[in-house]
N, C-alpha and C. Protein backbone atom coordinates (compact mmCIF):
# COMPACT_ATOMS: atom_id res chain seq x y z
N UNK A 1 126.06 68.61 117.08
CA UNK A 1 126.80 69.56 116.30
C UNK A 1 126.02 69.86 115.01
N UNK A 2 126.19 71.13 114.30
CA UNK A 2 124.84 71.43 113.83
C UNK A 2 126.01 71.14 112.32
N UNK A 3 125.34 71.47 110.93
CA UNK A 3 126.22 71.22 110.00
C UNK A 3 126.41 72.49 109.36
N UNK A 4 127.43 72.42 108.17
CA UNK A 4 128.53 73.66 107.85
C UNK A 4 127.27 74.50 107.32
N UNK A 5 126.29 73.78 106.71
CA UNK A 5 125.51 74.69 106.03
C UNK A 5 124.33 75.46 106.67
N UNK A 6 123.82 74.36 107.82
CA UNK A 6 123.03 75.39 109.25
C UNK A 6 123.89 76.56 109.67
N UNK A 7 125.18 76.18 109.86
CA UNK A 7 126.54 76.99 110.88
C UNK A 7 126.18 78.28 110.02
N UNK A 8 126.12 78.28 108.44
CA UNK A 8 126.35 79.53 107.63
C UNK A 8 124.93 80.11 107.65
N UNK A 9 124.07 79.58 107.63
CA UNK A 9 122.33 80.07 107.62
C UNK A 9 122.64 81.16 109.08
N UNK A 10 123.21 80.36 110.13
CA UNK A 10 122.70 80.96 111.26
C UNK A 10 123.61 82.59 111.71
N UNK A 11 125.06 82.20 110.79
CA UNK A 11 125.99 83.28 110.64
C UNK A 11 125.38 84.73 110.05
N UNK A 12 124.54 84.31 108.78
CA UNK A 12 123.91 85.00 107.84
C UNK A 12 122.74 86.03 108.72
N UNK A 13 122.23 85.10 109.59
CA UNK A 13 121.08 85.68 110.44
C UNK A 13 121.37 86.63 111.27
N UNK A 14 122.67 86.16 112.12
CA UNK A 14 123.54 86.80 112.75
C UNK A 14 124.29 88.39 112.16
N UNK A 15 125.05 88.12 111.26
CA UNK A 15 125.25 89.55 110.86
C UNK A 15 124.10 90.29 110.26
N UNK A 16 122.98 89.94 109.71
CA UNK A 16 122.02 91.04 109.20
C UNK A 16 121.53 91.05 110.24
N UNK A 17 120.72 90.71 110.97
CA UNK A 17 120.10 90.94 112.37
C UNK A 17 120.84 92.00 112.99
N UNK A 18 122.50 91.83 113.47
CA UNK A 18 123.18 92.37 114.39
C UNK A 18 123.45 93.76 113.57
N UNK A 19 123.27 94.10 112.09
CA UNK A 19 123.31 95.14 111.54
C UNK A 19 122.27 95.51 110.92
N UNK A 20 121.33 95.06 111.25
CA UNK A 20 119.69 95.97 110.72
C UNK A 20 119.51 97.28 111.43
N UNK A 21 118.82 98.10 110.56
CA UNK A 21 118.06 99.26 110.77
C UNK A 21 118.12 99.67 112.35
N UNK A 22 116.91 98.69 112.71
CA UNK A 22 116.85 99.02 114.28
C UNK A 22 117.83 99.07 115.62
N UNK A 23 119.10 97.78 114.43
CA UNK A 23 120.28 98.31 115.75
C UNK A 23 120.69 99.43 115.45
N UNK A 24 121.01 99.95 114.14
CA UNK A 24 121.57 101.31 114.00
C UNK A 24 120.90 102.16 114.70
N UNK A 25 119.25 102.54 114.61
CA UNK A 25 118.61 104.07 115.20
C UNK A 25 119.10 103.95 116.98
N UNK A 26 119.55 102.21 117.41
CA UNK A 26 119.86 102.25 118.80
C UNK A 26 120.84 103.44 119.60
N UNK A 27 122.01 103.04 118.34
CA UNK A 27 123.34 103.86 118.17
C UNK A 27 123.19 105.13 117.65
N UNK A 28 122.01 105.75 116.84
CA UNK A 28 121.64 107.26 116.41
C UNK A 28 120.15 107.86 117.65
N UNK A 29 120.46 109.42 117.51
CA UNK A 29 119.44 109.48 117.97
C UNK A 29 118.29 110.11 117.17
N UNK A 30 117.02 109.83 116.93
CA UNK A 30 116.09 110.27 116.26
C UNK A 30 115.61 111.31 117.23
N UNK A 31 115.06 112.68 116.46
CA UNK A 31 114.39 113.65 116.77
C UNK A 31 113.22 113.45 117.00
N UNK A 32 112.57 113.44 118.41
CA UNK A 32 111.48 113.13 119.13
C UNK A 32 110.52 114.65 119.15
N UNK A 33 109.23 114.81 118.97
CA UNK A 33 108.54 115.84 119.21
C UNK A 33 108.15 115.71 120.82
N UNK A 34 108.05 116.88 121.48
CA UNK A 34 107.36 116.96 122.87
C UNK A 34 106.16 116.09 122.90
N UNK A 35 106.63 115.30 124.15
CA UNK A 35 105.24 114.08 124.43
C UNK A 35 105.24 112.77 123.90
N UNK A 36 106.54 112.33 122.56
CA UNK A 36 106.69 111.42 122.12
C UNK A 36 107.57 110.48 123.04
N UNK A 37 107.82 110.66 124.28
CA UNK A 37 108.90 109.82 124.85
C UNK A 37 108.62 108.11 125.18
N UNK A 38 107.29 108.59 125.33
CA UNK A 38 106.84 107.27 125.21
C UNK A 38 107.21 106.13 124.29
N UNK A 39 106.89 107.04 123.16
CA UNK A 39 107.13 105.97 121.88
C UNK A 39 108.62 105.45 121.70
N UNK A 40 109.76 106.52 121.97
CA UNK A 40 111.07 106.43 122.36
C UNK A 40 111.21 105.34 123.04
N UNK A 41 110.87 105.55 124.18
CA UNK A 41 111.23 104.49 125.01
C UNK A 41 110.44 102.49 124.29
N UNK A 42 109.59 102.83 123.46
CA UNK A 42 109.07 101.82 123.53
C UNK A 42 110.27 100.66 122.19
N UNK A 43 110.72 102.02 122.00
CA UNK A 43 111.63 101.61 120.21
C UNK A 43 112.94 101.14 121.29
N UNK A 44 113.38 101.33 121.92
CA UNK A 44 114.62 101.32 123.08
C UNK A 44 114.83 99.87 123.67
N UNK A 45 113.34 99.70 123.87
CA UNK A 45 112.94 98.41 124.17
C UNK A 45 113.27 97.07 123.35
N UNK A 46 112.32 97.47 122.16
CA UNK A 46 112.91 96.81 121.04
C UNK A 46 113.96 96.75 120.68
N UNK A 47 114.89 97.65 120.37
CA UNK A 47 116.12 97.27 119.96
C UNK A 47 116.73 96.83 120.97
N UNK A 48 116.65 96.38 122.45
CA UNK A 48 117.52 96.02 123.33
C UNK A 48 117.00 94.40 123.34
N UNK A 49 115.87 94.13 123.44
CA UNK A 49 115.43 92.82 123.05
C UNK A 49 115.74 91.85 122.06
N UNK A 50 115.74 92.76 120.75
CA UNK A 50 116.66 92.50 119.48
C UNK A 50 118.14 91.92 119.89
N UNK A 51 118.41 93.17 120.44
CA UNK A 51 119.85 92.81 120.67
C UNK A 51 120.71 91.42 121.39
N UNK A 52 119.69 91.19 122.03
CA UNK A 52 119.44 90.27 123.06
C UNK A 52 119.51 88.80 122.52
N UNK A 53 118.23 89.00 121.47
CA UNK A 53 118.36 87.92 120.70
C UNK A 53 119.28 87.74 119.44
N UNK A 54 120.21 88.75 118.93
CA UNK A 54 121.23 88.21 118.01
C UNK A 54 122.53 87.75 119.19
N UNK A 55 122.13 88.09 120.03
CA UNK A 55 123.57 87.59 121.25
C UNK A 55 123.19 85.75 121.24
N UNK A 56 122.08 85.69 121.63
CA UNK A 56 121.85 84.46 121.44
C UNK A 56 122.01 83.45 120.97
N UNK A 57 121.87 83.97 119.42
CA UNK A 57 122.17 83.37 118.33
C UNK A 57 123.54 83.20 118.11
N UNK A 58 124.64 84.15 118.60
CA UNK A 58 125.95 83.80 118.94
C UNK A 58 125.99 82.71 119.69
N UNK A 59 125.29 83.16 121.18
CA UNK A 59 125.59 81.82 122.01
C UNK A 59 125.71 80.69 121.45
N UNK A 60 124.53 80.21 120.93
CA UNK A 60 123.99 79.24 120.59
C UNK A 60 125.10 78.69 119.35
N UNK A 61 125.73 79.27 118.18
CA UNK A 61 126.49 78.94 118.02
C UNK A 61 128.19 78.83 118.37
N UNK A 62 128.47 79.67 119.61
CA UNK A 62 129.60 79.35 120.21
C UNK A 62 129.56 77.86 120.74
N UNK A 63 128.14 77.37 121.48
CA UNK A 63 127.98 76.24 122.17
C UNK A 63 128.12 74.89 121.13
N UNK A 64 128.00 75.55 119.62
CA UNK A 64 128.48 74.45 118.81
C UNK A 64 128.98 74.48 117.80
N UNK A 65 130.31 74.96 118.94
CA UNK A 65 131.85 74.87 118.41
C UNK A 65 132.24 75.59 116.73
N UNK A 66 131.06 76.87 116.97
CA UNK A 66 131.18 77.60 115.53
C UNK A 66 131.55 79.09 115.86
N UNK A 67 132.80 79.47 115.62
CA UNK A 67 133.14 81.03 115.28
C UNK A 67 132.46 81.94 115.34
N UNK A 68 132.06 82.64 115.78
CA UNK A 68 131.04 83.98 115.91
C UNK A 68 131.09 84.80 114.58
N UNK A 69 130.77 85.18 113.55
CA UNK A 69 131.77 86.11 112.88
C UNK A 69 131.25 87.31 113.27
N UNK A 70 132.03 87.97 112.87
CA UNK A 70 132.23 89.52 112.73
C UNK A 70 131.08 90.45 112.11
N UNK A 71 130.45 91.17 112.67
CA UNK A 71 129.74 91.73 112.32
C UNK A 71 129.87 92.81 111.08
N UNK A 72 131.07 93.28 111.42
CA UNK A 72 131.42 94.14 110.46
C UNK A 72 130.45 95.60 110.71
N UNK A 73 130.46 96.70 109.80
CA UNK A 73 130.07 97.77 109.95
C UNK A 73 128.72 97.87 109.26
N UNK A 74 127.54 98.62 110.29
CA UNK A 74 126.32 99.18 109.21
C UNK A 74 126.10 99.48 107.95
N UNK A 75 125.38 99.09 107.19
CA UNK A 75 125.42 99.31 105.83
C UNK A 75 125.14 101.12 105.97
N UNK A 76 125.66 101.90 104.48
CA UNK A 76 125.96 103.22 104.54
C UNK A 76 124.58 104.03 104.32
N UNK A 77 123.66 102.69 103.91
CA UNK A 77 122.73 104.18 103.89
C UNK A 77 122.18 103.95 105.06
N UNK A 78 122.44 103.23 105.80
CA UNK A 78 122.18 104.15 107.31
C UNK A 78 122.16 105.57 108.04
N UNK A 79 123.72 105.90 107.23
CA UNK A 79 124.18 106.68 108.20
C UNK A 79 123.11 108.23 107.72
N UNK A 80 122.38 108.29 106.61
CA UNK A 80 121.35 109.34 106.92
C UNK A 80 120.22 109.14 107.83
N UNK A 81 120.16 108.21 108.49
CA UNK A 81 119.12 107.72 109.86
C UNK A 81 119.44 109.05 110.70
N UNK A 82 120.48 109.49 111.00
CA UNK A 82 120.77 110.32 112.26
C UNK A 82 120.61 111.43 112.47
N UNK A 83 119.64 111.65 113.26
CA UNK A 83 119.08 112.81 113.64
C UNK A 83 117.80 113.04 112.86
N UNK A 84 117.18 111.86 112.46
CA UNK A 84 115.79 112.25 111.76
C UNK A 84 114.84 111.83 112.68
N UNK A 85 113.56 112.26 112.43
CA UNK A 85 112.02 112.57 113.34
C UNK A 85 112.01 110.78 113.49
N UNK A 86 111.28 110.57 114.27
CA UNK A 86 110.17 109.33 114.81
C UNK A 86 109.43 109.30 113.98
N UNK A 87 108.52 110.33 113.24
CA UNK A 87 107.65 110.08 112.61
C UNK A 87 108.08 109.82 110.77
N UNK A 88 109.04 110.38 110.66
CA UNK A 88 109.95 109.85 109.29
C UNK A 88 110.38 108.25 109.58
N UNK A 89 111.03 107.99 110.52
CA UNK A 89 111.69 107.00 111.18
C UNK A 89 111.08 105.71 110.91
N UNK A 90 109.71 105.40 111.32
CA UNK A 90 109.01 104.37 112.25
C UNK A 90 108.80 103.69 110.88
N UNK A 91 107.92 104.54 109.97
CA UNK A 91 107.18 103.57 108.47
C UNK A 91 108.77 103.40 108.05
N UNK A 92 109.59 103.50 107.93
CA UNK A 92 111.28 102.60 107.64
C UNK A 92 111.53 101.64 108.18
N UNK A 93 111.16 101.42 109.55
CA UNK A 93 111.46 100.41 110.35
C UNK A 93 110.75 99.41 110.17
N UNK A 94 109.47 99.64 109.88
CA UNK A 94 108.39 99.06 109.72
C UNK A 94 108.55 98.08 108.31
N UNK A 95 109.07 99.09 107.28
CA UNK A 95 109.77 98.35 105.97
C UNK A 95 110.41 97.48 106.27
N UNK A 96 111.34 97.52 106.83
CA UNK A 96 112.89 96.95 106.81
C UNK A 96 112.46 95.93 107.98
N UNK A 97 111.60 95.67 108.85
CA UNK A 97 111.59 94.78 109.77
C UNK A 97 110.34 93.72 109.26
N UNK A 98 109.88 93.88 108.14
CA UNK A 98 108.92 92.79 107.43
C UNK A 98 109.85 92.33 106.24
N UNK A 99 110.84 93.06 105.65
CA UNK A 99 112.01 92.30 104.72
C UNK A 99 112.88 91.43 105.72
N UNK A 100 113.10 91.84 106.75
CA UNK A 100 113.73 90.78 107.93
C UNK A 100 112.97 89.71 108.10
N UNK A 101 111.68 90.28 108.42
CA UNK A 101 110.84 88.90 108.75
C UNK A 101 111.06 87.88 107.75
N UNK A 102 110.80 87.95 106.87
CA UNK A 102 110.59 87.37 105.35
C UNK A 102 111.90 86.42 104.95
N UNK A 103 113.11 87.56 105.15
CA UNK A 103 114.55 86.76 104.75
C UNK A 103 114.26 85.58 106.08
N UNK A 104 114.09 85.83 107.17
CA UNK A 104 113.98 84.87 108.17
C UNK A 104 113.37 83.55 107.77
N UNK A 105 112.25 84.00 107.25
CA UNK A 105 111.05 82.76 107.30
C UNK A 105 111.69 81.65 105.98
N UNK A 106 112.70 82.32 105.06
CA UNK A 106 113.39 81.75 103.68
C UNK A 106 114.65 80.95 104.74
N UNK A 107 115.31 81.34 105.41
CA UNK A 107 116.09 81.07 106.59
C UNK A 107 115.83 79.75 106.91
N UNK A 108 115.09 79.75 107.79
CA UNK A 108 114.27 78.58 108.83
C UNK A 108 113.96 77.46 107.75
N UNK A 109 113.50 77.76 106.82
CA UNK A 109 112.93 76.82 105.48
C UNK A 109 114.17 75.74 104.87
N UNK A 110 115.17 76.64 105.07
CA UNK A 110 116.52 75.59 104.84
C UNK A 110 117.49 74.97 105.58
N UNK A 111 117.05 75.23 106.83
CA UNK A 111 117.59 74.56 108.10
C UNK A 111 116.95 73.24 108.22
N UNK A 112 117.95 72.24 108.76
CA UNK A 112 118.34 70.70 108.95
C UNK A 112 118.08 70.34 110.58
N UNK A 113 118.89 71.08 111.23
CA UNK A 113 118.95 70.87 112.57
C UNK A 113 117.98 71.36 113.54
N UNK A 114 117.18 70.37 114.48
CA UNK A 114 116.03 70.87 115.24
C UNK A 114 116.62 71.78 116.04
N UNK A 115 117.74 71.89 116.68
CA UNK A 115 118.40 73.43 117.78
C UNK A 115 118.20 74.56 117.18
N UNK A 116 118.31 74.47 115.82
CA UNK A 116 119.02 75.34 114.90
C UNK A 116 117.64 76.36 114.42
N UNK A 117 116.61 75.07 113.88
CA UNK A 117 115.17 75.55 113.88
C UNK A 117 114.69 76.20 114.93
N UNK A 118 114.62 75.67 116.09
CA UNK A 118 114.42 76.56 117.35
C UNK A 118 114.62 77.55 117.67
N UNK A 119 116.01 77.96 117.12
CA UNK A 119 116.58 79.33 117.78
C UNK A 119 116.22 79.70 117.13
N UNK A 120 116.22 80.29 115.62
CA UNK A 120 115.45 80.57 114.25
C UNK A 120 113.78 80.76 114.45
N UNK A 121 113.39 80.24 115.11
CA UNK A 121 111.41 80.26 115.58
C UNK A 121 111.82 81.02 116.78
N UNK A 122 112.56 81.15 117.41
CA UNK A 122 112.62 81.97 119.03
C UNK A 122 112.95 83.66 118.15
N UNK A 123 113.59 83.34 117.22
CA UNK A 123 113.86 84.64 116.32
C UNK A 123 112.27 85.64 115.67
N UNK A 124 112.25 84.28 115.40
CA UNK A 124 110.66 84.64 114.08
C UNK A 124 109.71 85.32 115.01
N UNK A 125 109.59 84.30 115.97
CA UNK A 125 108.35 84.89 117.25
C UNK A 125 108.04 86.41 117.62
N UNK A 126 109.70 86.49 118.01
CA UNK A 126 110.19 88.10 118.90
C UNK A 126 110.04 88.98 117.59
N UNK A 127 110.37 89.01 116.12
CA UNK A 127 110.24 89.52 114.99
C UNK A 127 108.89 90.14 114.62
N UNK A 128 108.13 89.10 114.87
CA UNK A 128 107.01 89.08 114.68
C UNK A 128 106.29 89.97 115.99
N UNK A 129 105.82 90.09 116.48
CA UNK A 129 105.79 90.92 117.68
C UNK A 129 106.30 92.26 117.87
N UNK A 130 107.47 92.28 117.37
CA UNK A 130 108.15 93.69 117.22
C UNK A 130 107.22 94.58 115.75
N UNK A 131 107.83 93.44 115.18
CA UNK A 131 106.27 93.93 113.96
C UNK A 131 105.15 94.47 114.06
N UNK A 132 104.67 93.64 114.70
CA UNK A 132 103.19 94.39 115.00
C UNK A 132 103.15 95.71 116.05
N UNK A 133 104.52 95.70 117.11
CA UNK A 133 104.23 96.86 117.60
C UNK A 133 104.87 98.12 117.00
N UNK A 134 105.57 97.93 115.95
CA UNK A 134 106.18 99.10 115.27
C UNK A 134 104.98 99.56 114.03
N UNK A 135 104.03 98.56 113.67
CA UNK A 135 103.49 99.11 113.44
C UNK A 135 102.11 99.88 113.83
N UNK A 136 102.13 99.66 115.10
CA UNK A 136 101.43 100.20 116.10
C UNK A 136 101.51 101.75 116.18
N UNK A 137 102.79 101.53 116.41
CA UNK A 137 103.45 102.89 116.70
C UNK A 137 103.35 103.87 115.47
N UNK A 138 103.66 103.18 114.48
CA UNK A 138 103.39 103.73 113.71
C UNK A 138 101.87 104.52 112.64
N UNK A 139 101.12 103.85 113.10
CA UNK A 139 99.67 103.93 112.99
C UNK A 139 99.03 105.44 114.08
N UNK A 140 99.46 105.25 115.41
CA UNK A 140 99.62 106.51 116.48
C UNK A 140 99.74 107.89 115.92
N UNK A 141 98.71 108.62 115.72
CA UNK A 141 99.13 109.97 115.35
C UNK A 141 99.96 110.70 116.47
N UNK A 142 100.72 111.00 115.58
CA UNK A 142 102.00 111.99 116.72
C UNK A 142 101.62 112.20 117.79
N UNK A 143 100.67 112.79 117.72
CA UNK A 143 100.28 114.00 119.00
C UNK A 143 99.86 112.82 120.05
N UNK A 144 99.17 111.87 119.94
CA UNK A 144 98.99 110.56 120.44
C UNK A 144 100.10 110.25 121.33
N UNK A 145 101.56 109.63 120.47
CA UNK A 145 102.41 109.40 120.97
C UNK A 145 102.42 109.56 122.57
C-alpha cells in the first residue's frame, strides 16, 4: 500500500496529465493543410497512448485502494485551441509537453514507493518519446508533412 503522500503525488500526475494540452487538441479539431494527414494521424497516436497511460495511473492506484479523483474540466485557455492550424498548434505542444516533462521529473524525485516510482518512469519514458516526436513534427516543414 503506497502512502497518503505518494497517493497525492500520483493524483496530481493524474489530473494534469488527464487535462493537458494534448488531451484537449484530442477532443478539438485542428485545421490540417492538404497532405498534412500524416502528421494528424501521428498526433492521434499520441494522444491515445497518453491517454492510455493516465488510465494506468488510475489503475494502478485503484489497485491500491486509492480513489481515482476527478478530473474535473480543461483549463480555459484551452478552449482557443479549436479550430487552429497544426502548424500554430505543434510548437504549443511542444511547450507544454517539456513543462510536463519537467513537473514529472520534480514528481518522481519525491516519491517513497518503488510501484509508485515505476509507474512514474513508465510515465517519464512514454513523455519523453512523445517529446522528441512532437518535436519532430514540428521541425517538418509543412509542405513535408
Amino acid at each position: 500500500m503506497i502512502s497518503d503522500q505518494d497517493a497525492a503525488v500520483l493524483e496530481g500526475i493524474l489530473r494534469r496529465e488527464g487535462r493537458s494540452l494534448l488531451q484537449y487538441i484530442s477532443e478539438a479539431f485542428p485545421w490540417i493543410a492538404a497532405g498534412t494527414d500524416e502528421t494528424l494521424t501521428k498526433l492521434q497516436q499520441l494522444t491515445r497512448a497518453e491517454r492510455d497511460t493516465v488510465t494506468a495511473v488510475g489503475r494502478f492506484l485503484a489497485r491500491q485502494r486509492r480513489t481515482v479523483p476527478f478530473l474535473g474540466a480543461f483549463p480555459m485557455t484551452f478552449f482557443s485551441m479549436n479550430f487552429v492550424s497544426l502548424d500554430y498548434l505543434l510548437p504549443r505542444l511542444v511547450e507544454t509537453e517539456r513543462q510536463a516533462l519537467a513537473l514529472l521529473e520534480g514528481d518522481r524525485s519525491v516519491l517513497r514507493d518503488a510501484a509508485a516510482v515505476a509507474e512514474v518512469d513508465r510515465t517519464l519514458a512514454q513523455k519523453r518519446q512523445h517529446l522528441h516526436i512532437l518535436e519532430a513534427l514540428t521541425a517538418t516543414p509543412a509542405a513535408a508533412k
